[in-house]
C-alpha atoms as a PDB file:
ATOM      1  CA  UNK A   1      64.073 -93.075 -40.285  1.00  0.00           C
ATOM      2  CA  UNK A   2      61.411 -93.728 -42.819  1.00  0.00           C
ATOM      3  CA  UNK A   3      61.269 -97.375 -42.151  1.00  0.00           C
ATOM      4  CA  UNK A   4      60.971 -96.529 -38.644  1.00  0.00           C
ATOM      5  CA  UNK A   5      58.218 -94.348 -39.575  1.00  0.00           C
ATOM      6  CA  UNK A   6      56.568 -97.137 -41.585  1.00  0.00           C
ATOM      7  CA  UNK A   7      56.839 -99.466 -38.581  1.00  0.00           C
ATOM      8  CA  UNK A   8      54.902 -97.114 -36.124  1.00  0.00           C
ATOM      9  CA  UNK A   9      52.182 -96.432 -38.785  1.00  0.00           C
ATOM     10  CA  UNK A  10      51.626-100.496 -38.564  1.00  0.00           C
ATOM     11  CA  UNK A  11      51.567 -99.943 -34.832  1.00  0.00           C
ATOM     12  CA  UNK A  12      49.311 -96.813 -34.791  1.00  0.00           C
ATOM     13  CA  UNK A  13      46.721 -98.851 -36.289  1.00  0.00           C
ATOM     14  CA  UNK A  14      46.464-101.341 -33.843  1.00  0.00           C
ATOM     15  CA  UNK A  15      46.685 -99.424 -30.814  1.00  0.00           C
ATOM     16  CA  UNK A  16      43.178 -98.873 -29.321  1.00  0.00           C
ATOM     17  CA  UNK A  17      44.493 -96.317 -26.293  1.00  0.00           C
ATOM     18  CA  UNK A  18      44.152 -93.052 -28.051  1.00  0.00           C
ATOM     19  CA  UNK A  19      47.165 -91.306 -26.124  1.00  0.00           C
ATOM     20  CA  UNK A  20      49.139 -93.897 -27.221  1.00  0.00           C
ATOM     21  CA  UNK A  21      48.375 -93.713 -30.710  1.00  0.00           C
ATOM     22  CA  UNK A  22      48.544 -90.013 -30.976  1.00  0.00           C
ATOM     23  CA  UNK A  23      52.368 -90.993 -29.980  1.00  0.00           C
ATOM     24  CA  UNK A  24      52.678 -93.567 -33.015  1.00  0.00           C
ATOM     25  CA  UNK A  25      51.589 -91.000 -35.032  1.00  0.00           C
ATOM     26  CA  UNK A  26      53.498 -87.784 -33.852  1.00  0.00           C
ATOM     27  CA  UNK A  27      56.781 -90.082 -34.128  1.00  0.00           C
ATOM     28  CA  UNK A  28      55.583 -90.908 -38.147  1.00  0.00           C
ATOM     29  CA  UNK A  29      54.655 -87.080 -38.944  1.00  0.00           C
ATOM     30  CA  UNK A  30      57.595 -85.523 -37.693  1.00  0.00           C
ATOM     31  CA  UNK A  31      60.088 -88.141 -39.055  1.00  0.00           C
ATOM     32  CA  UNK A  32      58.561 -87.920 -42.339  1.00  0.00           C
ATOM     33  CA  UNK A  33      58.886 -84.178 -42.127  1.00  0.00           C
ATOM     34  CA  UNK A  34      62.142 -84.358 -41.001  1.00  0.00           C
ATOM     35  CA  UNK A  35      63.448 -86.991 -44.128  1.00  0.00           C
ATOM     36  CA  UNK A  36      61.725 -84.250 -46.569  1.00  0.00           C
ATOM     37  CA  UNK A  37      63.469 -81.624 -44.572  1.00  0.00           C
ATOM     38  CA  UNK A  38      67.357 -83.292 -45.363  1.00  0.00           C
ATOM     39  CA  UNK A  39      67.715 -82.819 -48.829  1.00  0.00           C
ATOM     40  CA  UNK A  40      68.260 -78.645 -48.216  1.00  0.00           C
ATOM     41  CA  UNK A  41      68.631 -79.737 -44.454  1.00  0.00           C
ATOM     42  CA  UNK A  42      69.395 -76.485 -41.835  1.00  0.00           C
ATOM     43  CA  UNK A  43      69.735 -76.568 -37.844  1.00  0.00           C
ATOM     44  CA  UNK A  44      66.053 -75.188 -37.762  1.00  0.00           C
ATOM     45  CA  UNK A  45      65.020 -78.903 -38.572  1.00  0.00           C
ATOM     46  CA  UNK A  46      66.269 -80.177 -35.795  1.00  0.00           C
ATOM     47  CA  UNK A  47      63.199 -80.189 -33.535  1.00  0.00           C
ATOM     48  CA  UNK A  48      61.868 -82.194 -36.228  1.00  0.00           C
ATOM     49  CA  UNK A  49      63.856 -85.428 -35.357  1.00  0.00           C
ATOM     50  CA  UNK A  50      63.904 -84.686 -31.947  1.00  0.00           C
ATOM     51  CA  UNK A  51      59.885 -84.936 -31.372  1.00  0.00           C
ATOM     52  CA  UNK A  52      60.203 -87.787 -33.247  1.00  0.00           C
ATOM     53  CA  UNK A  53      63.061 -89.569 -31.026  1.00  0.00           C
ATOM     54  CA  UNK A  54      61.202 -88.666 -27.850  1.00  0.00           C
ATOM     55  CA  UNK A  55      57.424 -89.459 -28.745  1.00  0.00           C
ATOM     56  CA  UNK A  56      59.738 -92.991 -29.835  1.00  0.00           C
ATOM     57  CA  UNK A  57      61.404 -92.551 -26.209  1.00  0.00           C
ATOM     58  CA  UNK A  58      58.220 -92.239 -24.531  1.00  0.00           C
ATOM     59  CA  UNK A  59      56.829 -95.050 -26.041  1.00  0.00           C
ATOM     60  CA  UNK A  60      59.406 -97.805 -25.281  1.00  0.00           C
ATOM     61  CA  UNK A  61      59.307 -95.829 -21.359  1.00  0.00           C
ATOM     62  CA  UNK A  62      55.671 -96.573 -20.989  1.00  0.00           C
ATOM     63  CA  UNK A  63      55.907-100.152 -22.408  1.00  0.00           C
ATOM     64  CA  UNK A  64      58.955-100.499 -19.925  1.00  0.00           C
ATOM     65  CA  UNK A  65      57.125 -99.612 -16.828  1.00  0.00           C
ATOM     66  CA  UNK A  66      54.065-101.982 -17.932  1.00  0.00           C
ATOM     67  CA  UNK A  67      56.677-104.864 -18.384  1.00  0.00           C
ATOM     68  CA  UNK A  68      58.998-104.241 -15.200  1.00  0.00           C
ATOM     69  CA  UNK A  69      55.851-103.370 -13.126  1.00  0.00           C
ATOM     70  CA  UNK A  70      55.860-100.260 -11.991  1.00  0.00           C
ATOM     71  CA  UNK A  71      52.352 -98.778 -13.705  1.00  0.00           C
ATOM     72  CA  UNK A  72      50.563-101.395 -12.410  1.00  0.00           C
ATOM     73  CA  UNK A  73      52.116-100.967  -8.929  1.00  0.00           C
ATOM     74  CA  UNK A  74      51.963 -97.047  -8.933  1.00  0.00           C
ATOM     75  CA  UNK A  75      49.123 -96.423 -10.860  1.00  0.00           C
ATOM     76  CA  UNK A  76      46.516 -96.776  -8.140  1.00  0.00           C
ATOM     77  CA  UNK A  77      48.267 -94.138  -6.123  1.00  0.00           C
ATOM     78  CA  UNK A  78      47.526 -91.442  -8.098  1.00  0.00           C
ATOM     79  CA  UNK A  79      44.072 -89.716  -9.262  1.00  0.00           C
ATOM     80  CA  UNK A  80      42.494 -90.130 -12.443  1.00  0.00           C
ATOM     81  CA  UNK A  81      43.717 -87.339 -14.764  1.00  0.00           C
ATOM     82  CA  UNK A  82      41.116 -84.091 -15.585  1.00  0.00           C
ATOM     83  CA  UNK A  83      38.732 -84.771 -18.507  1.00  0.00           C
ATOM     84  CA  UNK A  84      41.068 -83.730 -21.748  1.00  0.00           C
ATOM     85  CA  UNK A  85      40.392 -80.360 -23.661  1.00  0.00           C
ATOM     86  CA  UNK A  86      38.952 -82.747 -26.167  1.00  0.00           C
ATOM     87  CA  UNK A  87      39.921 -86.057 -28.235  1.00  0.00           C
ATOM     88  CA  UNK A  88      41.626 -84.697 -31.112  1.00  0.00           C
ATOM     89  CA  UNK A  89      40.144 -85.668 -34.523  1.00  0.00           C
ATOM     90  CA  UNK A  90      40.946 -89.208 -36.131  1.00  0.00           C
ATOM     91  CA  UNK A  91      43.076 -89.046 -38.928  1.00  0.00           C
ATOM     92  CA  UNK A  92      44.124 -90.824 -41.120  1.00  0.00           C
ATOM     93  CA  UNK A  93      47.064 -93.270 -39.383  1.00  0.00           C
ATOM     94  CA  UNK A  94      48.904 -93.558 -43.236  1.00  0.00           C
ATOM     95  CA  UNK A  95      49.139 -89.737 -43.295  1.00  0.00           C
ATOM     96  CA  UNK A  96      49.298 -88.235 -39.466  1.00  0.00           C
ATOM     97  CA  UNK A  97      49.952 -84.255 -39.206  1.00  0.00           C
ATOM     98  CA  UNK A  98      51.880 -82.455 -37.345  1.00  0.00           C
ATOM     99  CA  UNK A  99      50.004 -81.511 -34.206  1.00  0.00           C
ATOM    100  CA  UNK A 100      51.772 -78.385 -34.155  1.00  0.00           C
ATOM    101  CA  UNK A 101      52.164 -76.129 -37.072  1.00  0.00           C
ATOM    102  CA  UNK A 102      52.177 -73.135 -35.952  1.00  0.00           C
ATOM    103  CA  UNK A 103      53.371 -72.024 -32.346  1.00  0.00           C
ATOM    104  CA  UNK A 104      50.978 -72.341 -29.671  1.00  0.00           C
ATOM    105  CA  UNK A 105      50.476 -69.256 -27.244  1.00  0.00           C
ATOM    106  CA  UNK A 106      51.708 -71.775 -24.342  1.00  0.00           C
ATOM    107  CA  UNK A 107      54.969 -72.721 -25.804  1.00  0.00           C
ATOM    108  CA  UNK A 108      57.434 -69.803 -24.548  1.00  0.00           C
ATOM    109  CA  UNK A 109      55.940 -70.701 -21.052  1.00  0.00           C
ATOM    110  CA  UNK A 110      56.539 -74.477 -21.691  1.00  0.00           C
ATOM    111  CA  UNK A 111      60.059 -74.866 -22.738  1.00  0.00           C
ATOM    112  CA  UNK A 112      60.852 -72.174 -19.848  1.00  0.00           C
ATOM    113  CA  UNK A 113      59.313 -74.453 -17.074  1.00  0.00           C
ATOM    114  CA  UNK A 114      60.585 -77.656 -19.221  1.00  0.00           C
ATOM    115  CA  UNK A 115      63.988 -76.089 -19.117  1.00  0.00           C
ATOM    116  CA  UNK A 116      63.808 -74.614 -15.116  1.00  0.00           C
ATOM    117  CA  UNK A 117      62.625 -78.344 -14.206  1.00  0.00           C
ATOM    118  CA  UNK A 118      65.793 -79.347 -16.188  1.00  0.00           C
ATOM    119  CA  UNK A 119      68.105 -77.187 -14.280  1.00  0.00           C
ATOM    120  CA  UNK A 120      66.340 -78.065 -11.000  1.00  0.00           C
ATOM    121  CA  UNK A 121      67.001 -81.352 -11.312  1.00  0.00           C
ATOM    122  CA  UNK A 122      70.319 -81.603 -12.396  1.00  0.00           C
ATOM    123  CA  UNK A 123      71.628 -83.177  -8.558  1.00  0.00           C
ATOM    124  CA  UNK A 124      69.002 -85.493  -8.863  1.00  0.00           C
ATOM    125  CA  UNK A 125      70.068 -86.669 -12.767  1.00  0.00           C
ATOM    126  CA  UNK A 126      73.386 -87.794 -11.288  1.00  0.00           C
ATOM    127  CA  UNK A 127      72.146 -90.227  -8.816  1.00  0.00           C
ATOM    128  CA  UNK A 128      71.962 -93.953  -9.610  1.00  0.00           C
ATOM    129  CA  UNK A 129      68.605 -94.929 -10.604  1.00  0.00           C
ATOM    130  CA  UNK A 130      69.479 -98.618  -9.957  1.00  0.00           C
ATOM    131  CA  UNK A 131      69.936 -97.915  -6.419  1.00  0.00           C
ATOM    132  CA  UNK A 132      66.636 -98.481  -4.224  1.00  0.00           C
ATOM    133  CA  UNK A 133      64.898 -96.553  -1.440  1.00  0.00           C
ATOM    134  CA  UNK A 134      66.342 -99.121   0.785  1.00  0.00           C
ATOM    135  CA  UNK A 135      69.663 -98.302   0.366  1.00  0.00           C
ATOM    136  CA  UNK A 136      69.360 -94.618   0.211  1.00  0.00           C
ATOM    137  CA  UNK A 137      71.711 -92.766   2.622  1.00  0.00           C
ATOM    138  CA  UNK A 138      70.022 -89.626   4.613  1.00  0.00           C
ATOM    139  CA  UNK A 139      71.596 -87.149   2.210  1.00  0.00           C
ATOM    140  CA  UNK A 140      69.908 -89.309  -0.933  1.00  0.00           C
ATOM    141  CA  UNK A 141      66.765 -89.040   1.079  1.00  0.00           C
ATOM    142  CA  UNK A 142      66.744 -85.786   1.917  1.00  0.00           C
ATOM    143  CA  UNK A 143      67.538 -84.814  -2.278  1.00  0.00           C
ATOM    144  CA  UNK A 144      64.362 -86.909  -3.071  1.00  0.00           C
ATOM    145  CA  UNK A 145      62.269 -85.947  -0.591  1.00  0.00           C
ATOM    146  CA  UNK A 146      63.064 -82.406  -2.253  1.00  0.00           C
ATOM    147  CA  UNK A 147      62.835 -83.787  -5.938  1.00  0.00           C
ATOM    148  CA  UNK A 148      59.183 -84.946  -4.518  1.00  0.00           C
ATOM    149  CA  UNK A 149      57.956 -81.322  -3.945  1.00  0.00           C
ATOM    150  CA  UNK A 150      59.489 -79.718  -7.044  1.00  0.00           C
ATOM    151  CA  UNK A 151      58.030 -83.016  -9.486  1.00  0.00           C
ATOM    152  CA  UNK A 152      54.314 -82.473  -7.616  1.00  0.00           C
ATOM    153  CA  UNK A 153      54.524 -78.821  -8.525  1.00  0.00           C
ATOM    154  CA  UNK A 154      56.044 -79.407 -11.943  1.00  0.00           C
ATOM    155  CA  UNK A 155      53.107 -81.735 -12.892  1.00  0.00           C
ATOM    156  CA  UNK A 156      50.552 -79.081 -12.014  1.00  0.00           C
ATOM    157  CA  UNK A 157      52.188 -76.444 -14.009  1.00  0.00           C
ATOM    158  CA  UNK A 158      52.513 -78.714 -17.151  1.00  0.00           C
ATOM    159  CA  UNK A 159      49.038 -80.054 -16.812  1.00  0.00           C
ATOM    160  CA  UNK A 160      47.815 -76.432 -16.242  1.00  0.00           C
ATOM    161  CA  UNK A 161      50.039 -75.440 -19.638  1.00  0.00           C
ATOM    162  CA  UNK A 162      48.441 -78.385 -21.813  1.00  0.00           C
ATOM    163  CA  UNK A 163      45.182 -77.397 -21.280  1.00  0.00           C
ATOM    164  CA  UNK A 164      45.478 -73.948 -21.871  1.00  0.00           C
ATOM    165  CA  UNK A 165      47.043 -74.787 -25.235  1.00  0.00           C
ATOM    166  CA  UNK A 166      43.655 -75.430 -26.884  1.00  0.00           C
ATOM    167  CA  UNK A 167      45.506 -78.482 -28.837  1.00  0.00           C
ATOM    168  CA  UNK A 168      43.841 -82.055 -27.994  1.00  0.00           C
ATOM    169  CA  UNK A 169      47.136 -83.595 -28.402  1.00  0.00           C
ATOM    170  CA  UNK A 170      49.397 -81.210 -26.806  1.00  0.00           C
ATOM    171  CA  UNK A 171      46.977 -81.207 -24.135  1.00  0.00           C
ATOM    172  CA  UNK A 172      47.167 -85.010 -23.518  1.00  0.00           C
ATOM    173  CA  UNK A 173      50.707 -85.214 -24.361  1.00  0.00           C
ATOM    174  CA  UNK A 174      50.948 -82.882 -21.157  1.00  0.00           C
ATOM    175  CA  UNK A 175      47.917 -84.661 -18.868  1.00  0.00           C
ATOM    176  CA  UNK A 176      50.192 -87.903 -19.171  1.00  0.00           C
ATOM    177  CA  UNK A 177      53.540 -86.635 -18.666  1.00  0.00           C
ATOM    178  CA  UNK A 178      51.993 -85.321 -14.855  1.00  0.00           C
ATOM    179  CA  UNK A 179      50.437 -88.249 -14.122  1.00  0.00           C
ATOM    180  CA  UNK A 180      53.648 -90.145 -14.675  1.00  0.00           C
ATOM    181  CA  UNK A 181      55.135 -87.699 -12.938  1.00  0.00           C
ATOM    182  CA  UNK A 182      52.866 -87.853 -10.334  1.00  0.00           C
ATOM    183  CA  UNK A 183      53.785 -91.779 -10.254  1.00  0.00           C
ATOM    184  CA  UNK A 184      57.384 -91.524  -9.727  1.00  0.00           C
ATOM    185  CA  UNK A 185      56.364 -88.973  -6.597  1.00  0.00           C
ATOM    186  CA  UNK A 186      54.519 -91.549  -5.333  1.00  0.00           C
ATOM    187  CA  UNK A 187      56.996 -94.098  -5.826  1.00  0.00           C
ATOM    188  CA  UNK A 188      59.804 -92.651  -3.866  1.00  0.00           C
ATOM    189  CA  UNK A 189      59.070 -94.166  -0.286  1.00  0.00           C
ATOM    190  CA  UNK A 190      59.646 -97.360  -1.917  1.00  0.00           C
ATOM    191  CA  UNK A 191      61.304 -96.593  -4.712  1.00  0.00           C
ATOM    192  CA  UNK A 192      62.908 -99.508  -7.178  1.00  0.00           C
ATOM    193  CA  UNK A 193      64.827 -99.253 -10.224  1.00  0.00           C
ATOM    194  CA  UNK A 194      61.510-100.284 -12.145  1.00  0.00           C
ATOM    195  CA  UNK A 195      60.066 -96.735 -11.337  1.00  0.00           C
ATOM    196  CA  UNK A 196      62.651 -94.532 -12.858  1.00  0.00           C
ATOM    197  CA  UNK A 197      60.839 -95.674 -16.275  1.00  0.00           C
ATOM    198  CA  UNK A 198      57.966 -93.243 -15.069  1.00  0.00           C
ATOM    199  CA  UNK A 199      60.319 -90.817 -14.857  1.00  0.00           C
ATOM    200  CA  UNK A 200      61.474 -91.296 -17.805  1.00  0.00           C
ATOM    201  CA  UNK A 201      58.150 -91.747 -19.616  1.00  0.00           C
ATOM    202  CA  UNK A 202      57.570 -87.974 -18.079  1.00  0.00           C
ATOM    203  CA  UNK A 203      60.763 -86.648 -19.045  1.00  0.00           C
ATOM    204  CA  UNK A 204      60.270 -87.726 -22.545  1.00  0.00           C
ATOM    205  CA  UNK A 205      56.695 -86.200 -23.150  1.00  0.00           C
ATOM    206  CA  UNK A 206      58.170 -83.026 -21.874  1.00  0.00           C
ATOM    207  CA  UNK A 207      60.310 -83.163 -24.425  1.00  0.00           C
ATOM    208  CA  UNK A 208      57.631 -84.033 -27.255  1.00  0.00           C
ATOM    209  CA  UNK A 209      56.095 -80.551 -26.455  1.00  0.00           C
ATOM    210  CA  UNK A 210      59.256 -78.976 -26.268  1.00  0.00           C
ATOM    211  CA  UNK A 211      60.779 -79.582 -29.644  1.00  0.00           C
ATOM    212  CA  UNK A 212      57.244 -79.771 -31.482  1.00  0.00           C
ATOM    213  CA  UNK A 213      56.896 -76.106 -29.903  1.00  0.00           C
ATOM    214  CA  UNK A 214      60.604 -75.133 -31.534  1.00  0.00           C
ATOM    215  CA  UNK A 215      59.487 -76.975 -34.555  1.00  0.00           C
ATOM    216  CA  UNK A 216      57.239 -74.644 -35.140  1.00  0.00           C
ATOM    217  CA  UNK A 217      59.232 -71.468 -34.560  1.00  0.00           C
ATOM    218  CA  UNK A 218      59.456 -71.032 -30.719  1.00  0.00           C
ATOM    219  CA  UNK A 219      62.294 -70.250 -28.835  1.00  0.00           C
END
């Protein structure tokens, strides 16, 4: 885990989008925290490793859906995101923090909606993503025609959530899992197997916030 940690520092540094970086980094911090954390290891450093894996997650989503196609495809469907709360401050990329040390006032409401969208979607989660709008039958249709509604509103709420955090990063952690969201919405008349990595890439940021919110003593 450290050597992955290493790697993404190299990476942080040469990553001009800031979003992205902040991702690099969070995926450093909280595996570094998480290796100093084993040696009197409990259950309560879980979260640690799991921000980690999903900033990681996120990361190889977003890359995914610029290879395959479907940002560049998608993107111009949806509008530009809200100005941020405000560009966190530039650390150092050797020695990134924690963006969330202590628990934010949003994060009870968070994981709740994180965990209701969960639940929500559960129908939808056992469908096969390979399988395009094309050869959808009416009752596949009909479920994301549903999944549509519930993902628009979902966005809103998280977007809504991020900027009432008052944390730059947790606040554009959040912005860019509902645009991504709002991407796979907008995908679904012509939906391809391409576009369930913007589903993905949302999924994953989600659960950035999430754990970094239990990290730091949430429930």
């Amino acid at each position: 885990m450290l050597s992955a940690a290493e790697g993404s520092t190299d990476l942080a540094k040469l990553t001009p989008h800031r979003v992205m970086r902040e991702l690099y980094e969070q995926a450093v911090a909280y595996w570094r925290a998480y290796a100093e954390a084993v040696p009197s290891y409990s259950p309560t450093n879980d979260p640690l490793a799991r921000v980690a894996t999903a900033a990681s997650n996120a990361i190889s989503n977003i890359c995914s859906a610029i290879v395959y196609g479907s940002a560049a495809s998608r993107s111009p469907l949806i509008s530009p995101s809200p100005s941020p709360y405000g560009a966190g401050p530039v650390g150092d990329p050797d020695n990134p923090v924690r963006y969330v040390r202590k628990q934010l006032s949003v994060c009870p409401a968070w994981i709740s909606a994180a965990q209701s969208f969960d639940n929500d979607t559960v129908e939808w989660l056992s469908t096969n993503p390979n399988t395009p709008a094309t050869q959808w039958s009416p009752e596949q249709q009909d479920l994301q025609l549903r999944m549509a509604t519930l993902m628009g509103k979902n966005a809103g709420e998280m977007q809504n959530l991020g900027a009432q955090s008052q944390n730059p990063v947790f606040d554009d952690f959040a912005s860019l899992l509902a645009q991504y969201r709002r991407a796979y919405v907008q995908s679904i008349p012509t939906y391809v197997a391409a576009d369930a990595y913007l589903a993905n890439t949302a999924a994953e940021l989600s659960a950035v916030n999430s754990h970094a919110c239990r990290a730091a003593g949430a429930q």
